[in-house]
C-alpha atoms as a PDB file:
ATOM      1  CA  UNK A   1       0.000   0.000   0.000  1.00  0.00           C
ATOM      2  CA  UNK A   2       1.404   3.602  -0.857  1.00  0.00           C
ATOM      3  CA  UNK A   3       1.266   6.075   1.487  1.00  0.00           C
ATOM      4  CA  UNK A   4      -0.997   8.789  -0.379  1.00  0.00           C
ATOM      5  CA  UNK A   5      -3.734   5.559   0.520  1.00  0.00           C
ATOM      6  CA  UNK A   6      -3.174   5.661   3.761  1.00  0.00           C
ATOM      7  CA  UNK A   7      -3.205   9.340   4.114  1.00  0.00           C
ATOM      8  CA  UNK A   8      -6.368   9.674   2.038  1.00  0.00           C
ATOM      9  CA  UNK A   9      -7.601   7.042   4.433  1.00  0.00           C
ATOM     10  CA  UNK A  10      -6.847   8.822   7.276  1.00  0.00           C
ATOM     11  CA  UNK A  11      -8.462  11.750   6.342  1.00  0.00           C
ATOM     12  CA  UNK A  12     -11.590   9.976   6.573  1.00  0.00           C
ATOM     13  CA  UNK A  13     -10.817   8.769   9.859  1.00  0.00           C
ATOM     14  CA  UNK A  14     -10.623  10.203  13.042  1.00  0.00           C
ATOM     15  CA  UNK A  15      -7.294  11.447  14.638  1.00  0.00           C
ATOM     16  CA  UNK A  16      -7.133   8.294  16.756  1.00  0.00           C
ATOM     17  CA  UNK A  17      -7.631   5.767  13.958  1.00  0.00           C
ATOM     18  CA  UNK A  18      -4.223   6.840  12.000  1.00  0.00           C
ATOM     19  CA  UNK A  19      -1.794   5.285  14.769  1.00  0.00           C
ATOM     20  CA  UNK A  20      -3.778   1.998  14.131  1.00  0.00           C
ATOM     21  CA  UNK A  21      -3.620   2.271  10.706  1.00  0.00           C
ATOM     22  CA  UNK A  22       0.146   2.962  10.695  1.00  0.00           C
ATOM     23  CA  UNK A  23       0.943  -0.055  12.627  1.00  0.00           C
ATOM     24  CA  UNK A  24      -1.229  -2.187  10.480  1.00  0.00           C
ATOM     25  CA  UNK A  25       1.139  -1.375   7.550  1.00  0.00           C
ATOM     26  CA  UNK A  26       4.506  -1.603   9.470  1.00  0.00           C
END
């Protein structure tokens, strides 16, 4: 997954879903 995905994702999520997100990928 590329990171303009995640961040696009993230901006649909709330602030304290993107930690969980980033550790899903790493």
């Amino acid at each position: 997954m590329r990171i303009e995905l995640v961040i696009s994702r993230a901006k649909q999520l709330p602030e304290g879903a993107v930690p969980a997100l980033e550790k899903e990928l790493i």
